[in-house]
PDB file of N, CA and C in Angstrom:
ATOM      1  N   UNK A   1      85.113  72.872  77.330  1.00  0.00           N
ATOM      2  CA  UNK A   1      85.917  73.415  76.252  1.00  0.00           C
ATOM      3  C   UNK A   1      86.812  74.548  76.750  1.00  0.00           C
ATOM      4  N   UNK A   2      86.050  75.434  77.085  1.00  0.00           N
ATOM      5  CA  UNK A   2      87.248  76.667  78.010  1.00  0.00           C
ATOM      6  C   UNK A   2      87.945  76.081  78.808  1.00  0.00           C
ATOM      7  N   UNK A   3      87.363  75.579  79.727  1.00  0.00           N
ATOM      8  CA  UNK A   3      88.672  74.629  80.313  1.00  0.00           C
ATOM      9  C   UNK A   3      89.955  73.717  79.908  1.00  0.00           C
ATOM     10  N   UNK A   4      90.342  73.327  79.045  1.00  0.00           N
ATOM     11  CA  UNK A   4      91.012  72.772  78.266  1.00  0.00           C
ATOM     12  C   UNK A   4      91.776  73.686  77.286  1.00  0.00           C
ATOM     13  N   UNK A   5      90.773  74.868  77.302  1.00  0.00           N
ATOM     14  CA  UNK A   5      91.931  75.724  76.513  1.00  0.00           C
ATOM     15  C   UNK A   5      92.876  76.414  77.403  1.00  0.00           C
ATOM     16  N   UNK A   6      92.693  76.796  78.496  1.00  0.00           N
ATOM     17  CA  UNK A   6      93.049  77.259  79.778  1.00  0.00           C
ATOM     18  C   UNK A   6      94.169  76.335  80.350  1.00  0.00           C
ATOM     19  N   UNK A   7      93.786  75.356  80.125  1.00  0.00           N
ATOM     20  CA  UNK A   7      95.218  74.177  80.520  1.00  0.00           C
ATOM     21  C   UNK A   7      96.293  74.006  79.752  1.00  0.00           C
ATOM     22  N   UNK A   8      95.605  74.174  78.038  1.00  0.00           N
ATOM     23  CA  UNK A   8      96.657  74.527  77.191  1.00  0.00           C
ATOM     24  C   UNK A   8      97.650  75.640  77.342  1.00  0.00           C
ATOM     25  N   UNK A   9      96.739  76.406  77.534  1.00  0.00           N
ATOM     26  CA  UNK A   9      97.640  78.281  78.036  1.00  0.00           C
ATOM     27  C   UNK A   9      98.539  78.060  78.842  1.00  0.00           C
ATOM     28  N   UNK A  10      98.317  77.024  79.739  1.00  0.00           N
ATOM     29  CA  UNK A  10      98.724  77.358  81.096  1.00  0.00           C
ATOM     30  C   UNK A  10      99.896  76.224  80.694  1.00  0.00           C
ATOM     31  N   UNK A  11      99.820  75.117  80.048  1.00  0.00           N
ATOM     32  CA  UNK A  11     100.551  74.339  79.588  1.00  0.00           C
ATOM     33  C   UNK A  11     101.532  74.827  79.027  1.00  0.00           C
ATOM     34  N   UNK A  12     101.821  75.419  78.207  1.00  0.00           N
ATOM     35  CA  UNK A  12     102.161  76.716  77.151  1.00  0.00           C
ATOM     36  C   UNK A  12     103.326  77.354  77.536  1.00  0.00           C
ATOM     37  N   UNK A  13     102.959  77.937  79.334  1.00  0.00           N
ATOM     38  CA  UNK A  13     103.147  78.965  79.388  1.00  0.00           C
ATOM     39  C   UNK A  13     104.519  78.214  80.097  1.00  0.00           C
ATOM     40  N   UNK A  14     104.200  77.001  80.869  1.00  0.00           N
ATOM     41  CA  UNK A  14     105.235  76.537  82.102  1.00  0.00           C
ATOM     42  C   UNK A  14     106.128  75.999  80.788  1.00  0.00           C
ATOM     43  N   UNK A  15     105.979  75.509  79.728  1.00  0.00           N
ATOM     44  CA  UNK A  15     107.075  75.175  78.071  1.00  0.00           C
ATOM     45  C   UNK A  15     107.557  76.233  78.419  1.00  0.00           C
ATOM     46  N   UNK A  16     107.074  77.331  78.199  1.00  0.00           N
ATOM     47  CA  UNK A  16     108.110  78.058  77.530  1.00  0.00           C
ATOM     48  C   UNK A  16     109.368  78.726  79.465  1.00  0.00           C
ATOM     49  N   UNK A  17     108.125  78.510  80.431  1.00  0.00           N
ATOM     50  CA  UNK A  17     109.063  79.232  81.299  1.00  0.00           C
ATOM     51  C   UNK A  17     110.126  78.096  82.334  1.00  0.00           C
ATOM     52  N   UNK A  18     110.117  76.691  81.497  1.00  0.00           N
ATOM     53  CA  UNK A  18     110.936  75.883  81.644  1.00  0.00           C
ATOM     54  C   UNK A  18     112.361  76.247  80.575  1.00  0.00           C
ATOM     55  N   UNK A  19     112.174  76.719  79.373  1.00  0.00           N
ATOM     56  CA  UNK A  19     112.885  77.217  78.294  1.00  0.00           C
ATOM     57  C   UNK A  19     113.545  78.410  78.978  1.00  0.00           C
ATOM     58  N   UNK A  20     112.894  79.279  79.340  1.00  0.00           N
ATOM     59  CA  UNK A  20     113.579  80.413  79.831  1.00  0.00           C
ATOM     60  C   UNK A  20     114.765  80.179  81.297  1.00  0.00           C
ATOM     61  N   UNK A  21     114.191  79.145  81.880  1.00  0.00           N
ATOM     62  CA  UNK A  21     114.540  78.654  83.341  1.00  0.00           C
ATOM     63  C   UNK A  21     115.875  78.286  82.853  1.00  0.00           C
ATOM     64  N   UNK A  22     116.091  77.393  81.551  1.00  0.00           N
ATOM     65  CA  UNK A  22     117.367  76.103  81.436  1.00  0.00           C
ATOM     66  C   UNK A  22     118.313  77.792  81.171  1.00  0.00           C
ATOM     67  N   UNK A  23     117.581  78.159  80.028  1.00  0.00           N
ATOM     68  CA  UNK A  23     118.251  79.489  79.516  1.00  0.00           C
ATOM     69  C   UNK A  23     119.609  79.995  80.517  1.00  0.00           C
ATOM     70  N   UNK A  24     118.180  80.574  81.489  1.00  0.00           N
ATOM     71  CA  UNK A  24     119.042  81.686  82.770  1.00  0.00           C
ATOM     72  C   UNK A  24     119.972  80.925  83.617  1.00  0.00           C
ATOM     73  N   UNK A  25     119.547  79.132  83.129  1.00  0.00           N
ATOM     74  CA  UNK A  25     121.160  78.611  84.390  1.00  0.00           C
ATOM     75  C   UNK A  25     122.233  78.131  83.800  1.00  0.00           C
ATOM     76  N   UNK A  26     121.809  78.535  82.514  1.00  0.00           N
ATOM     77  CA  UNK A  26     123.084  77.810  81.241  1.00  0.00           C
ATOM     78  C   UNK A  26     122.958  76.479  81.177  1.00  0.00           C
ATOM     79  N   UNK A  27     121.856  75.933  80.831  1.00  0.00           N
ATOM     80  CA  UNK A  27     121.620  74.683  81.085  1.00  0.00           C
ATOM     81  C   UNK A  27     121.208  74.151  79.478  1.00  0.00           C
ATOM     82  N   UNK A  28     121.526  73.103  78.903  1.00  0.00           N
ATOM     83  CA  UNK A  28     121.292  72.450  77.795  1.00  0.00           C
ATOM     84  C   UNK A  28     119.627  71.929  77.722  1.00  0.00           C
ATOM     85  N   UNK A  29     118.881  72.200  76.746  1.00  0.00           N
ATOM     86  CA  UNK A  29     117.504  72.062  77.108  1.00  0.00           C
ATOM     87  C   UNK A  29     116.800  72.048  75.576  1.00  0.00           C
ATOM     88  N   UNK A  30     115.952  70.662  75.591  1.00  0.00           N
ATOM     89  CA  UNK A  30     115.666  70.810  74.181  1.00  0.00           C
ATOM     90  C   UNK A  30     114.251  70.232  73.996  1.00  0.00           C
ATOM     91  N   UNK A  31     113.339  70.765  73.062  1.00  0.00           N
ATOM     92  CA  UNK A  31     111.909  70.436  72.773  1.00  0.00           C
ATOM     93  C   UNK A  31     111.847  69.443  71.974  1.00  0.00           C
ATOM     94  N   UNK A  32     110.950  68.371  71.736  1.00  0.00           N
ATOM     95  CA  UNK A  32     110.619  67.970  70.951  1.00  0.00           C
ATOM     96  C   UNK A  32     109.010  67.681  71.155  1.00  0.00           C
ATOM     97  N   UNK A  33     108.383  68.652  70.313  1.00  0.00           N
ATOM     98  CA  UNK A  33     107.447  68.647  70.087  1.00  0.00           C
ATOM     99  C   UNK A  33     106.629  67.446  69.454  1.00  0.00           C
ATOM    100  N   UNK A  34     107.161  66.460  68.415  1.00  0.00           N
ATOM    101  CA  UNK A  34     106.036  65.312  68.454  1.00  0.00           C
ATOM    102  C   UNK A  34     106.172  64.607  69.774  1.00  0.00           C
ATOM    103  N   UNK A  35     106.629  64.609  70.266  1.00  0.00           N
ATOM    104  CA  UNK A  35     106.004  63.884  71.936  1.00  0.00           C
ATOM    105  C   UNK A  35     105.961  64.469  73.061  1.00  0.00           C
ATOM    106  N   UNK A  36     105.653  65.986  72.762  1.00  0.00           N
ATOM    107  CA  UNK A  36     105.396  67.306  73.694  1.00  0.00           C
ATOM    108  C   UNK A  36     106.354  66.638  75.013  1.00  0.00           C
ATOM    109  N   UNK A  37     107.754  67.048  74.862  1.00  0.00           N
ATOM    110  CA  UNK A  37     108.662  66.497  75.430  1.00  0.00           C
ATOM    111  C   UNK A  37     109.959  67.784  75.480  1.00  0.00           C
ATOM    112  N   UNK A  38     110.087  68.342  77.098  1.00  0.00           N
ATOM    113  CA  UNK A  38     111.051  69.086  77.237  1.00  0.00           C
ATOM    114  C   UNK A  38     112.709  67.976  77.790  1.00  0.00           C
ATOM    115  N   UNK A  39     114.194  68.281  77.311  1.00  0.00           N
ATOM    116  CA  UNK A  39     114.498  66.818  77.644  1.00  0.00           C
ATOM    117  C   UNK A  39     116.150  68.435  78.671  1.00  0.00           C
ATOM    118  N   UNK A  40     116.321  67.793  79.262  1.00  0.00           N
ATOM    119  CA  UNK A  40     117.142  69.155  80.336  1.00  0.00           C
ATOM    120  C   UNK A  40     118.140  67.900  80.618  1.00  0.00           C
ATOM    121  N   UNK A  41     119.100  68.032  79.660  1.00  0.00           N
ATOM    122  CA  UNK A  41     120.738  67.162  80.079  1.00  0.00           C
ATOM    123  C   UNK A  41     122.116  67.810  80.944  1.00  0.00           C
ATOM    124  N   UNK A  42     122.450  67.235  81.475  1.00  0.00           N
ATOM    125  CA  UNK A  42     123.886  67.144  82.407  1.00  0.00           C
ATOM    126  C   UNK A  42     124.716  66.313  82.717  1.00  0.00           C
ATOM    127  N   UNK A  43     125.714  66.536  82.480  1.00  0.00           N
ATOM    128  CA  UNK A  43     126.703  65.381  82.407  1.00  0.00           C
ATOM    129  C   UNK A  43     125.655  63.980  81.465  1.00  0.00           C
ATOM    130  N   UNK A  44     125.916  63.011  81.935  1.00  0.00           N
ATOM    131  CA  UNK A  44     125.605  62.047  81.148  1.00  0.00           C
ATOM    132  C   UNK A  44     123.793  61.770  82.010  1.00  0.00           C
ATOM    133  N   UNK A  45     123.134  62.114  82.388  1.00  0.00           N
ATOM    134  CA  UNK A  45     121.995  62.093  82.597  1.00  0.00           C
ATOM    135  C   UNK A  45     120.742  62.795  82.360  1.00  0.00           C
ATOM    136  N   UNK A  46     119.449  62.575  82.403  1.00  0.00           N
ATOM    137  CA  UNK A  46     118.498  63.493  81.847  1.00  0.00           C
ATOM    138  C   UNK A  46     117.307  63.518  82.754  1.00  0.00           C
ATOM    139  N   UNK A  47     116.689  64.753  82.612  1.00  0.00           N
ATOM    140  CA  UNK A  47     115.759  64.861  83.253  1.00  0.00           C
ATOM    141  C   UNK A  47     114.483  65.234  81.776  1.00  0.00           C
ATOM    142  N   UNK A  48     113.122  64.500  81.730  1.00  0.00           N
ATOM    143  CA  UNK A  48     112.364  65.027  80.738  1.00  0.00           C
ATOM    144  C   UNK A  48     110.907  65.563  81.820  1.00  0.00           C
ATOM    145  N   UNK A  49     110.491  66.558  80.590  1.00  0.00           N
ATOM    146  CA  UNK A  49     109.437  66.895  81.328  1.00  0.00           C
ATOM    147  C   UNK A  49     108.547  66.562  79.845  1.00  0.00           C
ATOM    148  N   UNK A  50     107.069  65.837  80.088  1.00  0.00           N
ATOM    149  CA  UNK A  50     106.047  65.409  79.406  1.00  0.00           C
ATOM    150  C   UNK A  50     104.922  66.422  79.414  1.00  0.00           C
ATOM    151  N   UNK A  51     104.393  66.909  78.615  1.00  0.00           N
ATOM    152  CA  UNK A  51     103.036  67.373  78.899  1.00  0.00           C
ATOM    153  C   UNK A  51     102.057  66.866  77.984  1.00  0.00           C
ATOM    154  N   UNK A  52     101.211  66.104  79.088  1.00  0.00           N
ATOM    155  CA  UNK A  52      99.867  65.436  78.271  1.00  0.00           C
ATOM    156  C   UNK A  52      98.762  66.784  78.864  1.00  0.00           C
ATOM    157  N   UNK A  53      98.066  66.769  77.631  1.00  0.00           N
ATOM    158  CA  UNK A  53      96.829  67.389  78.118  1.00  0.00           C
ATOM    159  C   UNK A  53      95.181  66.403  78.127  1.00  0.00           C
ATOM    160  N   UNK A  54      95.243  65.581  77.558  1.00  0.00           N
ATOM    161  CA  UNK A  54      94.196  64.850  77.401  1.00  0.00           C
ATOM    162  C   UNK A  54      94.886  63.274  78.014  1.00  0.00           C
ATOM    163  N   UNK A  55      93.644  62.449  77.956  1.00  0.00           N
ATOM    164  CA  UNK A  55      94.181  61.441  78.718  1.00  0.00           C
ATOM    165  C   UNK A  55      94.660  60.321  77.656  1.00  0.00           C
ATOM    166  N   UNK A  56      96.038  60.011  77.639  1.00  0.00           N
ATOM    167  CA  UNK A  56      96.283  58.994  76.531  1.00  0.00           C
ATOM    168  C   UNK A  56      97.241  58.323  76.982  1.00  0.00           C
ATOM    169  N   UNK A  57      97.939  57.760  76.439  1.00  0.00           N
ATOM    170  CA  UNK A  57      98.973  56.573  76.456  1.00  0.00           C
ATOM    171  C   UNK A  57      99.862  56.957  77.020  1.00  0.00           C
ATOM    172  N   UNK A  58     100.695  57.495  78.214  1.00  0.00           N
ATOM    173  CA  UNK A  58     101.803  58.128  78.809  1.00  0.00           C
ATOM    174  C   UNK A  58     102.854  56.810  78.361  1.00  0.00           C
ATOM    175  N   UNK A  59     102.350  55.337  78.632  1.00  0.00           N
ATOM    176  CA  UNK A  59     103.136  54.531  78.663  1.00  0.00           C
ATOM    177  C   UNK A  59     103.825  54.519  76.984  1.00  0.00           C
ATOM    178  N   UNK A  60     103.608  54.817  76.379  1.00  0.00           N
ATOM    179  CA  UNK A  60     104.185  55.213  74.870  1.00  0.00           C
ATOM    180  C   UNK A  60     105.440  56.308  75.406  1.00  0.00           C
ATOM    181  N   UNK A  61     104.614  57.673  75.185  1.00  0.00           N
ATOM    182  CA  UNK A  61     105.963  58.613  75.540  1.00  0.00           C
ATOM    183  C   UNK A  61     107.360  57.659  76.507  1.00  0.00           C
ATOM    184  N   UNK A  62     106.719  57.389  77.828  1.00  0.00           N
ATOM    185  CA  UNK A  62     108.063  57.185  79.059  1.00  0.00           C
ATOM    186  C   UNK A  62     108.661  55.632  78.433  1.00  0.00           C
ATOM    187  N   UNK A  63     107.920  55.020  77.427  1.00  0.00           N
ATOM    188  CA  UNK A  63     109.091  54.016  76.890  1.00  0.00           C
ATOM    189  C   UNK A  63     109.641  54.213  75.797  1.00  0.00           C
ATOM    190  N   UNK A  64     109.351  54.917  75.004  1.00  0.00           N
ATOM    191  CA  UNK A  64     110.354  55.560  73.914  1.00  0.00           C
ATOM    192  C   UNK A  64     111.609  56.581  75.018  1.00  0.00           C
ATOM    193  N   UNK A  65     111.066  56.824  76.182  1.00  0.00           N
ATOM    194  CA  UNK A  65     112.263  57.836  76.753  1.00  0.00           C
ATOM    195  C   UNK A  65     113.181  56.821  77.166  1.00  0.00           C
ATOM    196  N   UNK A  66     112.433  56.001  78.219  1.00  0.00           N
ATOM    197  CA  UNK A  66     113.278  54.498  78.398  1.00  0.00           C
ATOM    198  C   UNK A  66     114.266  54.211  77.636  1.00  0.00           C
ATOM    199  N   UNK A  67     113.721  53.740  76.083  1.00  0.00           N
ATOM    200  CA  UNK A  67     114.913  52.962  75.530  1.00  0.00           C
ATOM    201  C   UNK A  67     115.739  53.746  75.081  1.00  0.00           C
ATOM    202  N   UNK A  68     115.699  54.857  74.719  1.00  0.00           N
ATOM    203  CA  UNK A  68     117.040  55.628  74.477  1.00  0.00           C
ATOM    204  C   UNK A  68     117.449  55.775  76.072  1.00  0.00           C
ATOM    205  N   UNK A  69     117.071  56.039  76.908  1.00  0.00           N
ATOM    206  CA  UNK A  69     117.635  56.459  78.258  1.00  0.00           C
ATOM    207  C   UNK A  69     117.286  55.588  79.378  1.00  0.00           C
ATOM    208  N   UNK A  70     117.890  54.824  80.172  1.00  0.00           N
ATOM    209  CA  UNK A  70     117.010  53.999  80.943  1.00  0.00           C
ATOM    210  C   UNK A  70     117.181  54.711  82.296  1.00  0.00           C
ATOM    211  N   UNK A  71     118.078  55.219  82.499  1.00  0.00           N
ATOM    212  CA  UNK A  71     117.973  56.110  84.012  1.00  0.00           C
ATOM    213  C   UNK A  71     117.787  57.573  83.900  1.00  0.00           C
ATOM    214  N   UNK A  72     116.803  58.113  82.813  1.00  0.00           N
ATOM    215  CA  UNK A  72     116.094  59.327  82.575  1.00  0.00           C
ATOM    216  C   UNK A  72     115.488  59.451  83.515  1.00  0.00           C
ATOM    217  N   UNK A  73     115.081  60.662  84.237  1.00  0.00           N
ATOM    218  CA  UNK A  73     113.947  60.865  85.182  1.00  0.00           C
ATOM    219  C   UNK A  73     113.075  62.015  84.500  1.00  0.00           C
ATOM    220  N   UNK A  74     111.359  61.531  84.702  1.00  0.00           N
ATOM    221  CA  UNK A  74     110.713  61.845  83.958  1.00  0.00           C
ATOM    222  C   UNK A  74     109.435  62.329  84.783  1.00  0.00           C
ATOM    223  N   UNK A  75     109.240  63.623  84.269  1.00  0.00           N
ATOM    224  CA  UNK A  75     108.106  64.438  85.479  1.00  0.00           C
ATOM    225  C   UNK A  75     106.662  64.873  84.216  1.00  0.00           C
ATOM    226  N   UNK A  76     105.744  64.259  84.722  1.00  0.00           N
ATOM    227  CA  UNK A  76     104.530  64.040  83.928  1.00  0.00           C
ATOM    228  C   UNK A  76     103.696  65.515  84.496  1.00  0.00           C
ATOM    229  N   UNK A  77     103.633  66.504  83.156  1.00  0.00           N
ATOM    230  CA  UNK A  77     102.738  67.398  83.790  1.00  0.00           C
ATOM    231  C   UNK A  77     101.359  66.793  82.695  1.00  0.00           C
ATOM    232  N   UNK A  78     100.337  66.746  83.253  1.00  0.00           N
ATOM    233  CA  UNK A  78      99.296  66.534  82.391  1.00  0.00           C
ATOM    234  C   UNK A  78      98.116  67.153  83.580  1.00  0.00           C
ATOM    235  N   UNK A  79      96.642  66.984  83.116  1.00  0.00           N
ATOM    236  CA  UNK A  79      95.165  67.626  83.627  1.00  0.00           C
ATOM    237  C   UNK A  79      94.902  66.623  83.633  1.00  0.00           C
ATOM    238  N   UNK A  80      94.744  65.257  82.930  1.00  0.00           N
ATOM    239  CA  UNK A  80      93.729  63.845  83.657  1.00  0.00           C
ATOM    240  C   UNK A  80      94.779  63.261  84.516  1.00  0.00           C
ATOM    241  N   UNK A  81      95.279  63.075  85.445  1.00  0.00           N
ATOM    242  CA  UNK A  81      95.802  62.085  86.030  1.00  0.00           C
ATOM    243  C   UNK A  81      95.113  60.572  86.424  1.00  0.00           C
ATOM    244  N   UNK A  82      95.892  59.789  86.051  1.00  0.00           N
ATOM    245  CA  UNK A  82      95.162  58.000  85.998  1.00  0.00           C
ATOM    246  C   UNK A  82      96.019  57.689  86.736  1.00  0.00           C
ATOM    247  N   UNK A  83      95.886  57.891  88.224  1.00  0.00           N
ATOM    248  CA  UNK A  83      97.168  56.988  88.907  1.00  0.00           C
ATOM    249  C   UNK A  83      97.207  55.264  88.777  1.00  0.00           C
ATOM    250  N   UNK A  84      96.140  55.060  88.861  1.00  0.00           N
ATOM    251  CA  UNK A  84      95.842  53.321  88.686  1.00  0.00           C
ATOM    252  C   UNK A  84      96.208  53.026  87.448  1.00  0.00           C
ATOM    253  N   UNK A  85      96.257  53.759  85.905  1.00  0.00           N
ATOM    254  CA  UNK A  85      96.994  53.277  84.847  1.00  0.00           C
ATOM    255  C   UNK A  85      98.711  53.344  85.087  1.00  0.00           C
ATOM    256  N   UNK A  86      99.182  54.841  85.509  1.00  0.00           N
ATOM    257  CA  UNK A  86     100.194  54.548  86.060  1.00  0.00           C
ATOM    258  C   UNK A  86     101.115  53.433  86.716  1.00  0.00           C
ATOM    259  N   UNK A  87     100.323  53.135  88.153  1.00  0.00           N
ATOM    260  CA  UNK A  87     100.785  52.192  88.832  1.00  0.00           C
ATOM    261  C   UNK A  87     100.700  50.787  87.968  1.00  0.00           C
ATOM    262  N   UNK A  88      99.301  50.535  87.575  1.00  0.00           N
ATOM    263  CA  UNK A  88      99.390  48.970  86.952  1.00  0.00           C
ATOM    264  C   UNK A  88     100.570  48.886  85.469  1.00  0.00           C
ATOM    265  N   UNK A  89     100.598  49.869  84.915  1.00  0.00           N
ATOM    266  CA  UNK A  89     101.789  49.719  83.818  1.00  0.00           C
ATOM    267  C   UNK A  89     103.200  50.054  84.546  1.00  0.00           C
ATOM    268  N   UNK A  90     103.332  50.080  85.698  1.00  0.00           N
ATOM    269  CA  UNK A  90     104.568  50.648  86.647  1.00  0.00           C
ATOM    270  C   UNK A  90     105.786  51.615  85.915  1.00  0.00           C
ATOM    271  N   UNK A  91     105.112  52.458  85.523  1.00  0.00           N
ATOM    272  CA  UNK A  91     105.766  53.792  84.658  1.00  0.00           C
ATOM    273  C   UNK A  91     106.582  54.340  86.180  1.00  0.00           C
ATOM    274  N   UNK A  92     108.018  54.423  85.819  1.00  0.00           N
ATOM    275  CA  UNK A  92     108.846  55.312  86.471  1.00  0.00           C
ATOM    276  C   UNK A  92     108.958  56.474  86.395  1.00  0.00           C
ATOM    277  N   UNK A  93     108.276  56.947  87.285  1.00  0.00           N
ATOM    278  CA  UNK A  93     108.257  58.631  86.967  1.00  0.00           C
ATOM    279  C   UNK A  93     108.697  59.546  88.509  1.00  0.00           C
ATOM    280  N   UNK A  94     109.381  60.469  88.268  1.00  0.00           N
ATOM    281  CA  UNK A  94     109.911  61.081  89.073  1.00  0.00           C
ATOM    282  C   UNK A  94     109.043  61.698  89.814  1.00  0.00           C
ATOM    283  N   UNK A  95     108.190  62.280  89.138  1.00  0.00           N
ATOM    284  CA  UNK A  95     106.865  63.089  89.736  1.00  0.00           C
ATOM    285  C   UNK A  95     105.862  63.389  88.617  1.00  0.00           C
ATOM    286  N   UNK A  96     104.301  63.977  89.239  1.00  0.00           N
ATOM    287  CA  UNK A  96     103.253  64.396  88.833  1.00  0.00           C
ATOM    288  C   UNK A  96     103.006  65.449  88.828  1.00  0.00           C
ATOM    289  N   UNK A  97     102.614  66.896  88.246  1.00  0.00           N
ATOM    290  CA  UNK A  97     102.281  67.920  88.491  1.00  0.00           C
ATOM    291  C   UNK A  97     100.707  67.761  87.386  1.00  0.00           C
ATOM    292  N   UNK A  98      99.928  68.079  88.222  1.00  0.00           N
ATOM    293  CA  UNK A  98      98.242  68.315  88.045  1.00  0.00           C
ATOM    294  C   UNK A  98      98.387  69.738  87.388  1.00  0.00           C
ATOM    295  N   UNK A  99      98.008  69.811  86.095  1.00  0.00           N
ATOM    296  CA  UNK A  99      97.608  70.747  85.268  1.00  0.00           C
ATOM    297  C   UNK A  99      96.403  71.164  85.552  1.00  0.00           C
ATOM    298  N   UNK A 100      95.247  70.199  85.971  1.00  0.00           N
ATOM    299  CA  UNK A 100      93.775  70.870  86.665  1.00  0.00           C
ATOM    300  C   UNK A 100      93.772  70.949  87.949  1.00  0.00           C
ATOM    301  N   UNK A 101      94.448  71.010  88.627  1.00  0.00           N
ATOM    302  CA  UNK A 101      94.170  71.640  89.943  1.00  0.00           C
ATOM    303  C   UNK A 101      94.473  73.241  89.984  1.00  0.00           C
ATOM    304  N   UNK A 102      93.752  73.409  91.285  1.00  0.00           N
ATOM    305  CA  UNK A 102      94.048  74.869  91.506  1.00  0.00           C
ATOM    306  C   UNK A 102      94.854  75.455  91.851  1.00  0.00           C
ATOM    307  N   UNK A 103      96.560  75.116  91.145  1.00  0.00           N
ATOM    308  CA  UNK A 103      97.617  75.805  91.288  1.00  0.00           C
ATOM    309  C   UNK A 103      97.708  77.300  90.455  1.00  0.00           C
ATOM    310  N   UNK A 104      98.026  77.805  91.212  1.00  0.00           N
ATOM    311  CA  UNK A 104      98.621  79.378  90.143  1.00  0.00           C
ATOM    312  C   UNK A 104      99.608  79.361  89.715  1.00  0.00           C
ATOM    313  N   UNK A 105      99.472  79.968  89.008  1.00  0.00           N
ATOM    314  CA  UNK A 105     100.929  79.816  87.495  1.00  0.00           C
ATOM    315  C   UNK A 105     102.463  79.666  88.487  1.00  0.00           C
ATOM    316  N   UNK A 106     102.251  80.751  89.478  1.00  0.00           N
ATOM    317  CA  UNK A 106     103.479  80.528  90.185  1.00  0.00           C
ATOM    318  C   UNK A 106     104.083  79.658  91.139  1.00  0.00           C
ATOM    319  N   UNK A 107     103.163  79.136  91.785  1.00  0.00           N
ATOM    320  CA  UNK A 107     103.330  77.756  92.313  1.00  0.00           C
ATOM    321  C   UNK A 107     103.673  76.574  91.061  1.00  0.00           C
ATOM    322  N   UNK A 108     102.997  76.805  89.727  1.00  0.00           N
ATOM    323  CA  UNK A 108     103.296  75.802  89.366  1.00  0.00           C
ATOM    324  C   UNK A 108     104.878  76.082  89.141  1.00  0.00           C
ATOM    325  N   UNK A 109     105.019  77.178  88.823  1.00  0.00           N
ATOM    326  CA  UNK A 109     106.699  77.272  88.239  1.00  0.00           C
ATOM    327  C   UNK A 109     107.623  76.848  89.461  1.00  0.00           C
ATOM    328  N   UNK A 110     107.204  77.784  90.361  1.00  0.00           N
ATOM    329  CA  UNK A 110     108.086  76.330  91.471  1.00  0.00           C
ATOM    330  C   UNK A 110     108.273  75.005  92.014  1.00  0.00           C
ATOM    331  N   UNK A 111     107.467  74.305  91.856  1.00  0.00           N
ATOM    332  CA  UNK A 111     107.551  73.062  91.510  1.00  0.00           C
ATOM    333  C   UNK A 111     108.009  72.780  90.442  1.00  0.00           C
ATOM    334  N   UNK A 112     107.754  73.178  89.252  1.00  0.00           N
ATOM    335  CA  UNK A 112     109.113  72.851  88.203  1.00  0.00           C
ATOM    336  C   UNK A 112     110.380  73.134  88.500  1.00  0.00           C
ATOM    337  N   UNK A 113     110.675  74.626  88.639  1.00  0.00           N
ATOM    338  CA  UNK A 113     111.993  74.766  88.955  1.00  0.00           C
ATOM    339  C   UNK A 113     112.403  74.011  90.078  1.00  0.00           C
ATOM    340  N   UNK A 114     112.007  73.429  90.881  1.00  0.00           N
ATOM    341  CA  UNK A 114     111.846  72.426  92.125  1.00  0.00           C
ATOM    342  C   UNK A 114     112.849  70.966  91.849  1.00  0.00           C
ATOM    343  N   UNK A 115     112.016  70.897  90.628  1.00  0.00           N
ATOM    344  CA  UNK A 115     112.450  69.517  90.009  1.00  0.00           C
ATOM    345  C   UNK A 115     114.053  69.972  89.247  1.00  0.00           C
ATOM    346  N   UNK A 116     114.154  71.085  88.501  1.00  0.00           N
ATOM    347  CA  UNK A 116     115.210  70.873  87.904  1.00  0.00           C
ATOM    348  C   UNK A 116     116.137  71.376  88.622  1.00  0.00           C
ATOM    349  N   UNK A 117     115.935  72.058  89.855  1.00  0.00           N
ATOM    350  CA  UNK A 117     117.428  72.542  91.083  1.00  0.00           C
ATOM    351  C   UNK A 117     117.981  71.235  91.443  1.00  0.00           C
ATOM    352  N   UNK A 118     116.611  70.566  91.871  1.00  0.00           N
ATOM    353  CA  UNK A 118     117.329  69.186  92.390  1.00  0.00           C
ATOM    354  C   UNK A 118     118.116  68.311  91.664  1.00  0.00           C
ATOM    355  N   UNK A 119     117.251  68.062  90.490  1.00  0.00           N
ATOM    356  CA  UNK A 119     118.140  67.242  89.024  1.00  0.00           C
ATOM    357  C   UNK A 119     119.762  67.823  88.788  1.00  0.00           C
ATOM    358  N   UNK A 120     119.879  69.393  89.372  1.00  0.00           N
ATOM    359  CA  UNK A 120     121.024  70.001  89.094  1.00  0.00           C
ATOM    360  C   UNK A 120     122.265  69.641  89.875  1.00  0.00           C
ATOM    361  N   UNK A 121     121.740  69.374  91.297  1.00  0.00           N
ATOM    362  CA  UNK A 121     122.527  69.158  92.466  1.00  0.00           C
ATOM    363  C   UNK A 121     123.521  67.965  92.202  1.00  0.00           C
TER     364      UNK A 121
END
């Protein structure tokens, strides 16, 4: 149970310091919370960031992103990772960031900001 609330926090915290990130580069950046979905546009392309915290249907979220967007790139932060559900539903995803591993807040933020310098380039 503490654990999970701790992932939430920590979940929480990289929302909002992805929000602050688009902020400080003048970057277009928008939440949508029923599918805990950050979506970071440029020119005509998108980058989304997902956060699952429990283990559920990713393949729901990344095909609702799909059909509005089919060359979206989409970075899954979640704490269960299922690579074998992944792979066998062959979800296109840009990358993984492990919410339960033993990253510190600041490593994790660089690897986000990681993802969206590059998306920027």
């Amino acid at each position: 149970m503490l654990k999970s609330i701790q992932q939430l926090i920590m979940s929480l915290r990289v929302f909002l310091a992805i929000k602050q990130y688009c902020k400080q580069k003048k970057i277009n950046c928008k939440i949508n919370i029923l599918f805990n979905t950050i979506k970071i546009s440029r020119n005509f392309s998108s980058l989304y960031f997902i956060i699952i915290l429990k283990k559920s249907n990713y393949k729901t979220t990344v095909k609702h992103i799909r059909k509005k967007e089919t060359t979206a790139q989409v970075v899954l932060l979640t704490s269960e990772v299922d690579y074998h559900y992944l792979f066998k539903n062959h979800l296109e995803l840009l990358g993984i960031i492990n919410l339960s591993a033993n990253y510190s807040y600041t490593y994790l933020l660089k690897m986000v900001k990681d993802y969206i310098d590059t998306f920027l380039q």
